[in-house]
C-alpha atoms as a PDB file:
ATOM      1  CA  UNK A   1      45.248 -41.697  43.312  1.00  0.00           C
ATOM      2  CA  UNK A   2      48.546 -42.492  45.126  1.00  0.00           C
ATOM      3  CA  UNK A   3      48.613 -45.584  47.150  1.00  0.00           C
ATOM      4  CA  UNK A   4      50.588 -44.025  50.094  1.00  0.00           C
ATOM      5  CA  UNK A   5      47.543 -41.497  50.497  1.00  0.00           C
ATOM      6  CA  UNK A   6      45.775 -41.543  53.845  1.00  0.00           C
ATOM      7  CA  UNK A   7      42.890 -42.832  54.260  1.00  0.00           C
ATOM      8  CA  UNK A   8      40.597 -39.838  55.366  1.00  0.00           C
ATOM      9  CA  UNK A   9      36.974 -40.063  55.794  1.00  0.00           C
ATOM     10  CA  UNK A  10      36.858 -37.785  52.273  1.00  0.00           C
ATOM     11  CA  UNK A  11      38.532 -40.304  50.449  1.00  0.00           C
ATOM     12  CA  UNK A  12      36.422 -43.224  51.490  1.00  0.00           C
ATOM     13  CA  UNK A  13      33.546 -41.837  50.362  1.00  0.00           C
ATOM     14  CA  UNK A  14      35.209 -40.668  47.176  1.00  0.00           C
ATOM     15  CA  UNK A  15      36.568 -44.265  46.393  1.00  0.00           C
ATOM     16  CA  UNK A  16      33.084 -45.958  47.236  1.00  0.00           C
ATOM     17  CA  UNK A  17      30.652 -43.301  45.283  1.00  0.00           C
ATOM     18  CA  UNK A  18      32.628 -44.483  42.671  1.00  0.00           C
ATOM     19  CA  UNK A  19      32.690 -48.334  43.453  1.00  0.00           C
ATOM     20  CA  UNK A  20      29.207 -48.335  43.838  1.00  0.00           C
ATOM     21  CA  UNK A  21      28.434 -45.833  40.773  1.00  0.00           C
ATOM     22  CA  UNK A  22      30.279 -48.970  38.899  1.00  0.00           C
ATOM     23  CA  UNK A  23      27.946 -51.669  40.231  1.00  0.00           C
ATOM     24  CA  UNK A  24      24.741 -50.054  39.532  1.00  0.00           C
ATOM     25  CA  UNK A  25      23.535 -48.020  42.205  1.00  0.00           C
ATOM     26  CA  UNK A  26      21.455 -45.301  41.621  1.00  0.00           C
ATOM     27  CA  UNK A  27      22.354 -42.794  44.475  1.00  0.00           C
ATOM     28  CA  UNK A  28      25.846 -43.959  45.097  1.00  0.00           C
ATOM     29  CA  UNK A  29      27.104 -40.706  47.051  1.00  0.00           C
ATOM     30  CA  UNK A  30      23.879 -40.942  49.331  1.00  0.00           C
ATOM     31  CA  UNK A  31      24.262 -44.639  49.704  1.00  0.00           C
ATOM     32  CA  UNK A  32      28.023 -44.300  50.565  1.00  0.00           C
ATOM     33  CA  UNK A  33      27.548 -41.323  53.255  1.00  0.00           C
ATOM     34  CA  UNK A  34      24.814 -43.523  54.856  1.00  0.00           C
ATOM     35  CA  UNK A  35      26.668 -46.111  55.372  1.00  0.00           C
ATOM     36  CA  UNK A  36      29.566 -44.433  56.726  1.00  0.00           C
ATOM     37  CA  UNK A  37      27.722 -42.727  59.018  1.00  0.00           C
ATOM     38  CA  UNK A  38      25.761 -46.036  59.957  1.00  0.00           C
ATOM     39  CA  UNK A  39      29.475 -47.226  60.649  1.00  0.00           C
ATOM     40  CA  UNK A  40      31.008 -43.890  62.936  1.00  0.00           C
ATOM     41  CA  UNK A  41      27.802 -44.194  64.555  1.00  0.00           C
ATOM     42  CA  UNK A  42      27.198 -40.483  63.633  1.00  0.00           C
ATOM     43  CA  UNK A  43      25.145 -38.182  61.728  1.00  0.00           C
ATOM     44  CA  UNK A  44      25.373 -37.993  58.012  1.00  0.00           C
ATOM     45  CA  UNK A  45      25.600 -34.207  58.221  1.00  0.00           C
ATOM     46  CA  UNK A  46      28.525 -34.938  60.628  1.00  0.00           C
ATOM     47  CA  UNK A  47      30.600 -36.473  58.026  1.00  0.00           C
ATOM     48  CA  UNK A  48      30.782 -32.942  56.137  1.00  0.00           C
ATOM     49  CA  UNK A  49      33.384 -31.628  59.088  1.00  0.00           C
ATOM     50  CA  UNK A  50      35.198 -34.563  59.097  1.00  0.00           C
ATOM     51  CA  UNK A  51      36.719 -35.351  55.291  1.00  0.00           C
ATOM     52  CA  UNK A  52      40.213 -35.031  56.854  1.00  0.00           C
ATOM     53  CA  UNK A  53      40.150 -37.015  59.532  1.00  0.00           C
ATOM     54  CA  UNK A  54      41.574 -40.316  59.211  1.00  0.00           C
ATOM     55  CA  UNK A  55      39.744 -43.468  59.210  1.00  0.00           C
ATOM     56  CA  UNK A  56      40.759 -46.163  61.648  1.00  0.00           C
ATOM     57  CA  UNK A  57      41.537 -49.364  60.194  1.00  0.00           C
ATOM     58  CA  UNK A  58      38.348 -51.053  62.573  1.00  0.00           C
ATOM     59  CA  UNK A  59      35.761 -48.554  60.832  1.00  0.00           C
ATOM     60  CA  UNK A  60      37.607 -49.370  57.388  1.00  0.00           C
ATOM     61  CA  UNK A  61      37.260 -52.690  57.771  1.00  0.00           C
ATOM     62  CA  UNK A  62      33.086 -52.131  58.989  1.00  0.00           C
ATOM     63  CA  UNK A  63      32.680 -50.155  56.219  1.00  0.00           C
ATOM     64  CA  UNK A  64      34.356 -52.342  53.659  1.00  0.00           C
ATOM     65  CA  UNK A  65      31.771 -54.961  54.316  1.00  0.00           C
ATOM     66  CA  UNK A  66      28.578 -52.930  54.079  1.00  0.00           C
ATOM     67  CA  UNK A  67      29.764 -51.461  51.193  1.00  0.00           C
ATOM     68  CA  UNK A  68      30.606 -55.105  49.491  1.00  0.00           C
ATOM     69  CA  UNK A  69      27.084 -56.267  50.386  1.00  0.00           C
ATOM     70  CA  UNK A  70      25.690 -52.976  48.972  1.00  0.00           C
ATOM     71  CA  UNK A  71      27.515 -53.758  45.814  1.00  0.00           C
ATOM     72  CA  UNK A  72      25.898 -56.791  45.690  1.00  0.00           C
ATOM     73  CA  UNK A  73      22.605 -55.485  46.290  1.00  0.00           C
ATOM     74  CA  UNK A  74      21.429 -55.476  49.599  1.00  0.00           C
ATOM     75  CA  UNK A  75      19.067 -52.316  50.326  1.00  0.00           C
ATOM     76  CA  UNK A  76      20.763 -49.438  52.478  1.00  0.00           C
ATOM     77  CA  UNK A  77      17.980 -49.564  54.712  1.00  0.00           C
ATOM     78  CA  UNK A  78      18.600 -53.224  55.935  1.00  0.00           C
ATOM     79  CA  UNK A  79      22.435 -52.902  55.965  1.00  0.00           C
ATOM     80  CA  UNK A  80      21.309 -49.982  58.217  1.00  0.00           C
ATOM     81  CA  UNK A  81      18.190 -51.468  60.126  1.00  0.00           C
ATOM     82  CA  UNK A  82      16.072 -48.404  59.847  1.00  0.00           C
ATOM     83  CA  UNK A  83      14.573 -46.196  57.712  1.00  0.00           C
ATOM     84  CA  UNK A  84      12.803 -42.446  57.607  1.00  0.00           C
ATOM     85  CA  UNK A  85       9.387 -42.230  56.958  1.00  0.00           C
ATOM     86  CA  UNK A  86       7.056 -39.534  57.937  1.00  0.00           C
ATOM     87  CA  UNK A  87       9.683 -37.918  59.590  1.00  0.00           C
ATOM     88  CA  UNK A  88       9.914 -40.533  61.780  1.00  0.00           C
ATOM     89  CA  UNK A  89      12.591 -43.501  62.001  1.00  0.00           C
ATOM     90  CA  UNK A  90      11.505 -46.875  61.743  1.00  0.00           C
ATOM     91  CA  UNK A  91      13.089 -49.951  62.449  1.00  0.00           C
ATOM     92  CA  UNK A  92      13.222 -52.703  59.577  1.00  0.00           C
ATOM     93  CA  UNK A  93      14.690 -55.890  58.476  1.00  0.00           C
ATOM     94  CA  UNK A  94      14.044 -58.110  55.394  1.00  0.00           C
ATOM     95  CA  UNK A  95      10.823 -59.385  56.968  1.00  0.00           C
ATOM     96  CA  UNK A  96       9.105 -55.966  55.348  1.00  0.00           C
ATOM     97  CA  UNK A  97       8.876 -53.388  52.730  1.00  0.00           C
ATOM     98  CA  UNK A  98      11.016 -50.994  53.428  1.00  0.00           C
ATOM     99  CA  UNK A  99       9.280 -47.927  53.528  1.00  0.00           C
ATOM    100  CA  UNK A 100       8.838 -45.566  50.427  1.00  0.00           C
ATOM    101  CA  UNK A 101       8.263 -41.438  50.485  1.00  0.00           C
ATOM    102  CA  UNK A 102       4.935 -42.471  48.165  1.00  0.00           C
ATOM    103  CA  UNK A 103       3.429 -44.115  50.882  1.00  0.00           C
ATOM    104  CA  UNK A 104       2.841 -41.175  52.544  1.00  0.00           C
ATOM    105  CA  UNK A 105       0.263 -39.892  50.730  1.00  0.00           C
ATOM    106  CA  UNK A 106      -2.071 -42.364  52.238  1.00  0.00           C
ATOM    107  CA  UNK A 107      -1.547 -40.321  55.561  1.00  0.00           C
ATOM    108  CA  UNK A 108      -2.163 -37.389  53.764  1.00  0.00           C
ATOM    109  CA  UNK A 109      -5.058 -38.497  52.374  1.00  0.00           C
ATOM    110  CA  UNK A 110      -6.055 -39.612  55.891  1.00  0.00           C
ATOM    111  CA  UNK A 111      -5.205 -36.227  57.125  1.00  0.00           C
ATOM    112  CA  UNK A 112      -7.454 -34.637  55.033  1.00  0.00           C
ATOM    113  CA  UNK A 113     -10.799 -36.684  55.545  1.00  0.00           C
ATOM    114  CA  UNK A 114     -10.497 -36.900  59.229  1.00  0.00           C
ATOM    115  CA  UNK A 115     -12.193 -32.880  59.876  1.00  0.00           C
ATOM    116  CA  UNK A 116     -15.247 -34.487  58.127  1.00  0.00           C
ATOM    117  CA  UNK A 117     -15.479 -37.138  60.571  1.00  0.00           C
ATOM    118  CA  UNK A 118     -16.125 -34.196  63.435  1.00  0.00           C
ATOM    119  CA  UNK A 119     -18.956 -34.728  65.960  1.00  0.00           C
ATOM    120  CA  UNK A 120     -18.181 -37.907  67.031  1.00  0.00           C
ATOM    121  CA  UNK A 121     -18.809 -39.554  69.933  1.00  0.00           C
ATOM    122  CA  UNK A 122     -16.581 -42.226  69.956  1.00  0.00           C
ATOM    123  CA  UNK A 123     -12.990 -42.466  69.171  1.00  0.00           C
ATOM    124  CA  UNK A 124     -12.402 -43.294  65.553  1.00  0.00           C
ATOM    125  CA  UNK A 125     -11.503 -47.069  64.539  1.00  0.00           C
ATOM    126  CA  UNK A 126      -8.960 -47.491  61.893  1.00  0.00           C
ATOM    127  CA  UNK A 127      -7.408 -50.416  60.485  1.00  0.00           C
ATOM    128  CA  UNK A 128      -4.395 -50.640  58.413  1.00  0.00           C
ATOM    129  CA  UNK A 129      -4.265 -53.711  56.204  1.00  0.00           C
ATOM    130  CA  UNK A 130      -0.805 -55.165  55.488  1.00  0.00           C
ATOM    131  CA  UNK A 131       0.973 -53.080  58.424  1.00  0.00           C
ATOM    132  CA  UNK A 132       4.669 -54.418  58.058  1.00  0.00           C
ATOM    133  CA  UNK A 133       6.844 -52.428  59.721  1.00  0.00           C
ATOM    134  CA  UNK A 134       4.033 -50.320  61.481  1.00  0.00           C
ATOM    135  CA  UNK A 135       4.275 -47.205  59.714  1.00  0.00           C
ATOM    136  CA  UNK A 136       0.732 -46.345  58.789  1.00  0.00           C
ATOM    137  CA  UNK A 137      -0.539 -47.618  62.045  1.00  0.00           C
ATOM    138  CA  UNK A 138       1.619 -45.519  64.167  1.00  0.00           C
ATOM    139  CA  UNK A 139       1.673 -42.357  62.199  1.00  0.00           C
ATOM    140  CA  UNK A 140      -2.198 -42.778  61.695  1.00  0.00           C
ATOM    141  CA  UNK A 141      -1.779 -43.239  66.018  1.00  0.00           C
ATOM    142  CA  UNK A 142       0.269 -40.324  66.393  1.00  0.00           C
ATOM    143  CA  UNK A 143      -1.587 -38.067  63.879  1.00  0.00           C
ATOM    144  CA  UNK A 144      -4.869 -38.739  65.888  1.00  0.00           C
ATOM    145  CA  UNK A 145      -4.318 -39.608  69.330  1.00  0.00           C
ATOM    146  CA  UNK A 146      -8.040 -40.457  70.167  1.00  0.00           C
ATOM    147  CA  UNK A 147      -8.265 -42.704  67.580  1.00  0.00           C
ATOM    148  CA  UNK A 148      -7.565 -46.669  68.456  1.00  0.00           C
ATOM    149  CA  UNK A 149      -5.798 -48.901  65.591  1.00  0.00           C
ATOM    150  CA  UNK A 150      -5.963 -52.147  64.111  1.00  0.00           C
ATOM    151  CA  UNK A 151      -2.824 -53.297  62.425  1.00  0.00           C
ATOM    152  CA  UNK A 152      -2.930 -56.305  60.368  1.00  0.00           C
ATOM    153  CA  UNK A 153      -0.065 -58.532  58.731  1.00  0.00           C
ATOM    154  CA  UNK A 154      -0.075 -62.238  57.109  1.00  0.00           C
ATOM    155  CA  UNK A 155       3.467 -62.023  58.461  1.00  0.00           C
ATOM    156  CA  UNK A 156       4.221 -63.268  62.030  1.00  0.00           C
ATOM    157  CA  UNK A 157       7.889 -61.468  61.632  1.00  0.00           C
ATOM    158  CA  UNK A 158       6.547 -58.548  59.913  1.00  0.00           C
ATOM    159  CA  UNK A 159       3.872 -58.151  62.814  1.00  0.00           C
ATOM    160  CA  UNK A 160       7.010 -58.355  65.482  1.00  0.00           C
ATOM    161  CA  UNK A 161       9.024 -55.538  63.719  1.00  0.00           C
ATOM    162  CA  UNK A 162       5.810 -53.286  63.887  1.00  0.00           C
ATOM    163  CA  UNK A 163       5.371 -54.123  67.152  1.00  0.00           C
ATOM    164  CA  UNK A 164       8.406 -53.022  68.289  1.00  0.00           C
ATOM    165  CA  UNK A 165       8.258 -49.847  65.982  1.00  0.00           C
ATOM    166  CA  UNK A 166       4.983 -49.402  67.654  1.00  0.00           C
ATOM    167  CA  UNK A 167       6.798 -49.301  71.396  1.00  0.00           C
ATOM    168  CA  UNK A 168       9.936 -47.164  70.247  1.00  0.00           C
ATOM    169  CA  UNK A 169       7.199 -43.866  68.633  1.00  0.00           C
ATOM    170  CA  UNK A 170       5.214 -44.699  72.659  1.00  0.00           C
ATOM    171  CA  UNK A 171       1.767 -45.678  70.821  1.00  0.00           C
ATOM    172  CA  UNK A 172       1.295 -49.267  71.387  1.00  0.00           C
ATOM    173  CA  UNK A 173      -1.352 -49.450  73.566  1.00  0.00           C
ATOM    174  CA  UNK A 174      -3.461 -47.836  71.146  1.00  0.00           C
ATOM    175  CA  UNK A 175      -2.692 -50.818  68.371  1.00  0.00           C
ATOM    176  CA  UNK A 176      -3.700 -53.850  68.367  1.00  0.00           C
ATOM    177  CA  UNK A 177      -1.948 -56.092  66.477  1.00  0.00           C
ATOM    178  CA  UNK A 178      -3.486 -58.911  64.487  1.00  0.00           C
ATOM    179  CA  UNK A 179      -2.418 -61.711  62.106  1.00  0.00           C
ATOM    180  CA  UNK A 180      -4.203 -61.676  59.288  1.00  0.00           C
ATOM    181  CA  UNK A 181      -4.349 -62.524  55.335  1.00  0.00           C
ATOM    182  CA  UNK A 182      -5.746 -58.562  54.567  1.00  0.00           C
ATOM    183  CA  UNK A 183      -9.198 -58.444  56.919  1.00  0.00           C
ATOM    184  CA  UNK A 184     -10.049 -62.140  57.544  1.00  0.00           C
ATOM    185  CA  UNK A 185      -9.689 -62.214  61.288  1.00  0.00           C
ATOM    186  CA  UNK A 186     -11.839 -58.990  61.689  1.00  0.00           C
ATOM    187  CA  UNK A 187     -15.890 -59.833  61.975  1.00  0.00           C
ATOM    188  CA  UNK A 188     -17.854 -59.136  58.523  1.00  0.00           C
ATOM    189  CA  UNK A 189     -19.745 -56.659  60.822  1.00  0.00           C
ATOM    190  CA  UNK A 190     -19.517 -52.728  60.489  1.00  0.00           C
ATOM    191  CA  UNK A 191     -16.655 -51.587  62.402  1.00  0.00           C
ATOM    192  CA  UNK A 192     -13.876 -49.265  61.131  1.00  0.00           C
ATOM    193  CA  UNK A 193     -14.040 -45.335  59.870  1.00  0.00           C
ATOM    194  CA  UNK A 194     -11.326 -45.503  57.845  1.00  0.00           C
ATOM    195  CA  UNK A 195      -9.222 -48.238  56.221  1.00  0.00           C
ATOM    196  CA  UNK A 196      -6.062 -47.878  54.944  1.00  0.00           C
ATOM    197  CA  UNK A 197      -3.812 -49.999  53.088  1.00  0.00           C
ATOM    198  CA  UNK A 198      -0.360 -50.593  51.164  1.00  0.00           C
ATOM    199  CA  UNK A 199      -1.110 -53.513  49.224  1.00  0.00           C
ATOM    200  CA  UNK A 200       0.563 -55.917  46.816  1.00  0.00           C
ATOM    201  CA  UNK A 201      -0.117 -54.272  43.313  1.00  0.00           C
ATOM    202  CA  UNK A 202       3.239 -55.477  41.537  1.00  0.00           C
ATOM    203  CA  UNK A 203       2.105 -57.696  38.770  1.00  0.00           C
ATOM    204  CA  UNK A 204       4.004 -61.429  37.336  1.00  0.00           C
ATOM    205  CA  UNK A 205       5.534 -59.564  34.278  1.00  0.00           C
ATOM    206  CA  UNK A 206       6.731 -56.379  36.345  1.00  0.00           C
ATOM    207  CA  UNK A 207       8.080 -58.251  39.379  1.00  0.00           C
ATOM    208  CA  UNK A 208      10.309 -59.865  36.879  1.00  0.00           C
ATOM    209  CA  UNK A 209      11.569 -56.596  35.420  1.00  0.00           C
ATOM    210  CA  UNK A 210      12.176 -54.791  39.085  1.00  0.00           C
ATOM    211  CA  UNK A 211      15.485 -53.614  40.302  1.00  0.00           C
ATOM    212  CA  UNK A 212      18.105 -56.828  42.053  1.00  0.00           C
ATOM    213  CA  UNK A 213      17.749 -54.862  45.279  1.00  0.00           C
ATOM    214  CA  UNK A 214      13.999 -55.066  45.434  1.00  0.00           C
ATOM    215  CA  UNK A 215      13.366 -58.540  43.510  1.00  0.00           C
ATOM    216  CA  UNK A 216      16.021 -60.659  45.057  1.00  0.00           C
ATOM    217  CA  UNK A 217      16.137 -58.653  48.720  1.00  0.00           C
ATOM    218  CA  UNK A 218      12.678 -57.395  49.781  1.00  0.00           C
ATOM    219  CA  UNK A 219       9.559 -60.146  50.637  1.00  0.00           C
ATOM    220  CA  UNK A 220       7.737 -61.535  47.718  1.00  0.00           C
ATOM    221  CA  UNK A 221       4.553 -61.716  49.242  1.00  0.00           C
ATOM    222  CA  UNK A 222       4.436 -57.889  50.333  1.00  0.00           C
ATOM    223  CA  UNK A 223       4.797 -57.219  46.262  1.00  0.00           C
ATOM    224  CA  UNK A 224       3.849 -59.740  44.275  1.00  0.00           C
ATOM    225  CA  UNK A 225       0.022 -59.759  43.925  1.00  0.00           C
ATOM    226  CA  UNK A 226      -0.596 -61.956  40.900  1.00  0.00           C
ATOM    227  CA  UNK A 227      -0.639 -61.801  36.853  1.00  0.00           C
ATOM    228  CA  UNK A 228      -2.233 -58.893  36.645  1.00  0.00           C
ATOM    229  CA  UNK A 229      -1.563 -56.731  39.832  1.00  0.00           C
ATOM    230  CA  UNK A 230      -4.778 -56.422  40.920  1.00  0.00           C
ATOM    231  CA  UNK A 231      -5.640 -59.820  42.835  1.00  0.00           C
ATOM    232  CA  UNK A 232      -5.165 -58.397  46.254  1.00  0.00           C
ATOM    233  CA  UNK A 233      -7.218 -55.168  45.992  1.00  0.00           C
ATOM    234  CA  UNK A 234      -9.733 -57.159  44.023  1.00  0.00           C
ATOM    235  CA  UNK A 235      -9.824 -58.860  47.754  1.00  0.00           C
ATOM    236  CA  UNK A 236      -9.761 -56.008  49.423  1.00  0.00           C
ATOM    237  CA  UNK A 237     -12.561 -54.110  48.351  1.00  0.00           C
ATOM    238  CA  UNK A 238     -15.642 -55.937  49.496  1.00  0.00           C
ATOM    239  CA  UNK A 239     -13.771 -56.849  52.716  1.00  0.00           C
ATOM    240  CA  UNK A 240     -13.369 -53.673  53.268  1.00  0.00           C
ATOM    241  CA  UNK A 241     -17.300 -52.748  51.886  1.00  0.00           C
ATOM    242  CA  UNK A 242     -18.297 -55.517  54.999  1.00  0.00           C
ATOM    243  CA  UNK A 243     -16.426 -53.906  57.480  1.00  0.00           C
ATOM    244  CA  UNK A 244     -16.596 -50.049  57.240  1.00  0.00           C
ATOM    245  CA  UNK A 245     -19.027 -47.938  58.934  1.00  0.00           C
ATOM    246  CA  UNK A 246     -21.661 -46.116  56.075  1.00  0.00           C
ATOM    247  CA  UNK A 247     -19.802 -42.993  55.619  1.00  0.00           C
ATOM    248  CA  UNK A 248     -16.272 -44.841  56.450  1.00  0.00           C
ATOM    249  CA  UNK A 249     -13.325 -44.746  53.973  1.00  0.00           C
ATOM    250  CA  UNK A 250     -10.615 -47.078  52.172  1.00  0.00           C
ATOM    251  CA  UNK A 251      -7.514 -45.579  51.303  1.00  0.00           C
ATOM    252  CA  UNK A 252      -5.488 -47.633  49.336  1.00  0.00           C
ATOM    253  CA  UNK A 253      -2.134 -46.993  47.605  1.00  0.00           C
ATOM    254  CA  UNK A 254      -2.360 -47.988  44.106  1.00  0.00           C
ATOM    255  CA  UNK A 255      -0.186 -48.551  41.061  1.00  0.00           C
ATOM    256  CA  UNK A 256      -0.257 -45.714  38.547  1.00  0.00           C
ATOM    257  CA  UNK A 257      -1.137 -48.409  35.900  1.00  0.00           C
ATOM    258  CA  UNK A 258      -4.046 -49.850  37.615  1.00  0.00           C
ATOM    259  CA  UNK A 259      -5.941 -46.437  38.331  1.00  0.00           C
ATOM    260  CA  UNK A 260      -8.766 -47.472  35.706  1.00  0.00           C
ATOM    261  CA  UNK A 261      -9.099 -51.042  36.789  1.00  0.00           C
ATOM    262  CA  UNK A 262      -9.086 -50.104  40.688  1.00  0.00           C
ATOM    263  CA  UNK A 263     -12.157 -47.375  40.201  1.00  0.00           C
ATOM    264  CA  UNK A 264     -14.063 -50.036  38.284  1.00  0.00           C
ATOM    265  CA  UNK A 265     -13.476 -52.535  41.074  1.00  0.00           C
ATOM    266  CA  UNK A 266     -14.989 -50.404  43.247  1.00  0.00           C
ATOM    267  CA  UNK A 267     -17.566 -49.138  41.433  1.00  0.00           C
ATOM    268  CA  UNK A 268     -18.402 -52.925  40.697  1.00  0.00           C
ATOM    269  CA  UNK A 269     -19.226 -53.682  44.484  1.00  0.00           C
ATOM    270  CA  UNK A 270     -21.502 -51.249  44.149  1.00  0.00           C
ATOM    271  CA  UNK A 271     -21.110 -50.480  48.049  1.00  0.00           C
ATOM    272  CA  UNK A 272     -19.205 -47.444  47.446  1.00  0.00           C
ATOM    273  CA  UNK A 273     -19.746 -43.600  46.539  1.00  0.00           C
ATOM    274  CA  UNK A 274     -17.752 -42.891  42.801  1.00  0.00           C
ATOM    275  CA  UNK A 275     -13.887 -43.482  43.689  1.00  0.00           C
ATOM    276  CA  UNK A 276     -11.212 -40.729  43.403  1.00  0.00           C
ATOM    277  CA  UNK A 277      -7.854 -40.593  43.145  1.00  0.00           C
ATOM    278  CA  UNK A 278      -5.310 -38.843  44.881  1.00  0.00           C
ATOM    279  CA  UNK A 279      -1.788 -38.109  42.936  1.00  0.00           C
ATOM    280  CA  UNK A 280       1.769 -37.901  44.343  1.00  0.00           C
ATOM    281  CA  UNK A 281       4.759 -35.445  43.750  1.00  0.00           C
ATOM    282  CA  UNK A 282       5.085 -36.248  40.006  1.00  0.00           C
ATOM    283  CA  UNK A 283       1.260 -36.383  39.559  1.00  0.00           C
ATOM    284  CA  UNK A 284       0.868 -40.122  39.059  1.00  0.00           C
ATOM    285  CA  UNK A 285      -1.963 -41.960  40.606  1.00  0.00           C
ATOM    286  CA  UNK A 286      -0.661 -43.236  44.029  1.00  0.00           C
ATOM    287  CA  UNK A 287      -3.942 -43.533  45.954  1.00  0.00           C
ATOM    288  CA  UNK A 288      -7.351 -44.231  45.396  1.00  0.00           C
ATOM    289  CA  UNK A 289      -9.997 -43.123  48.234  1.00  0.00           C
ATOM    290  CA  UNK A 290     -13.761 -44.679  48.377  1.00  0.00           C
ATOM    291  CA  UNK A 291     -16.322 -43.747  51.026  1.00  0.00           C
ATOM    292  CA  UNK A 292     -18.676 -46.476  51.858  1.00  0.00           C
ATOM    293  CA  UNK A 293     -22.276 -45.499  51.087  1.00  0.00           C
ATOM    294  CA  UNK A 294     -24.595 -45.177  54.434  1.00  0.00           C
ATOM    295  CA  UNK A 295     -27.991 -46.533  54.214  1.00  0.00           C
ATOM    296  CA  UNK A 296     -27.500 -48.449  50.953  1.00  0.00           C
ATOM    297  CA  UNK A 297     -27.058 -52.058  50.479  1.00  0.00           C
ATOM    298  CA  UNK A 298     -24.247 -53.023  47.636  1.00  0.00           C
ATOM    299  CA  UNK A 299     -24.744 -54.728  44.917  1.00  0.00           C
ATOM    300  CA  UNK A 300     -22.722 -58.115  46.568  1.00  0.00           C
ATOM    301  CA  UNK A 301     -25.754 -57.758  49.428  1.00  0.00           C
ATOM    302  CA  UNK A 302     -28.215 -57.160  46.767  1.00  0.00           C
ATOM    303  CA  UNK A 303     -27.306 -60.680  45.055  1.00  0.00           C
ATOM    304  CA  UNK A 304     -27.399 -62.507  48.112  1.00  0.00           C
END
């Protein structure tokens, strides 16, 4: 390519789909288009009309640097700030996971038990364990606008972002916000109808094989749940037993891998109905859903 050749909008993202191809990234051309667009302050569809206009040397020089820390492997979505989920845009920063298209199946899921919870005569109670940026909470909000949320974080920062995620989709007065290591500040009393959660479920040996971007860029503690992945839901589960109505339900998002070893969990409490598990786009195990028995006591009450 000539030196003395413009620098158009088309050849920046040329020249940088193929810098970034060159340090690893997997979607390069999406990756580069975001960013410019992040940069004109514009939509990425916009940039398709404008691959001969010329690029001022202040947006050059804007650009340049997101696409240097890309390189290096910060995530699009915090060189950004937001990210799309549930066709919705979210706010986040490296205080929480940034949102993934898999996650959404736990709404789904939601979506889908919620008729059977007809004839009520109270609003429903829902909690969503782990919140981080919010999504769950305020999609679960905005799905079901009756229904009143708890949204729970260990994370004082990630609890802020959600907050403020919360206040931008106009459903925070339906969510309360709580800080919390998964349901410990909640009462071991019967409370929610549903409970939904995004866990930790990356185990020691898989944490150290993930991808720079993720390892090195997004928090430990919303990944990382122990040697063998399943510390956190092994928590979860009879927290969850204590504190859903009989007839309630956990939805949790699971690792493909630990499908076998979640359903035992569960069926090891002994508080819940027979687990089953709900599969994503390329039919792996994403989410596991367990309804709390009514009128039985569990095999942890039994033993007490």
């Amino acid at each position: 390519m000539s030196q003395t050749e413009p620098w158009t909008i088309g050849r920046l993202l040329r020249w940088t789909t193929d810098y970034l191809r060159q340090h690893g990234a997997e979607t390069p051309r999406l990756d580069a288009e975001v960013l410019l667009a992040e940069c004109r302050k514009c939509q990425r569809i916009e940039l398709y009309t404008t691959f001969d206009e010329l690029a001022a040397e202040s947006l050059r020089g804007a650009y340049r640097e997101l696409v240097r820390r890309r390189a290096a492997g910060t995530p699009v979505a915090y060189l950004v700030g937001h990210r799309e989920f549930f066709a919705l845009d979210f706010r986040v920063t490296p205080a929480v996971l940034i949102p993934r298209p898999e996650t959404e199946f736990i709404l789904l899921t939601l979506g889908d038990l919620v008729p059977g919870q007809d004839g009520r005569d109270r609003p429903l109670q829902i909690a969503d364990v782990g919140t981080g940026s919010g999504v769950l909470a305020i999609c679960a909000a905005r799905q079901l606008p009756s229904a009143r949320i708890t949204a729970l974080d260990i994370s004082p920062e990630a609890l802020e972002v959600a907050r403020g995620n919360a206040a931008l989709h106009t459903v925070a007065e339906r969510i309360e916000f709580l800080r919390s290591d998964l349901l410990e500040a909640i009462p071991a009393e019967p409370r929610f109808d549903f409970i939904l959660s995004n866990p930790p479920y990356v185990s020691s040996a898989e944490f150290a094989e993930l991808a720079r971007e993720v390892k090195d860029h997004e928090p430990r503690v919303a990944l990382l749940a122990g040697d063998t992945g399943q510390e956190v839901i092994a928590r979860l589960i009879p927290q969850s037993a204590e504190r859903l109505q009989g007839g309630g339900w956990l939805i949790c998002e699971i690792s493909p891998m630990l499908e076998q070893a979640v359903h035992q969990l569960i069926q090891a409490d002994g508080r819940f109905e027979i687990p089953s598990t709900v599969k994503d786009l390329a039919r792996l195990a994403r989410v596991v859903k367990a309804r709390r028995r009514a009128g039985r006591r569990g095999l942890a009450e039994t033993a007490q």
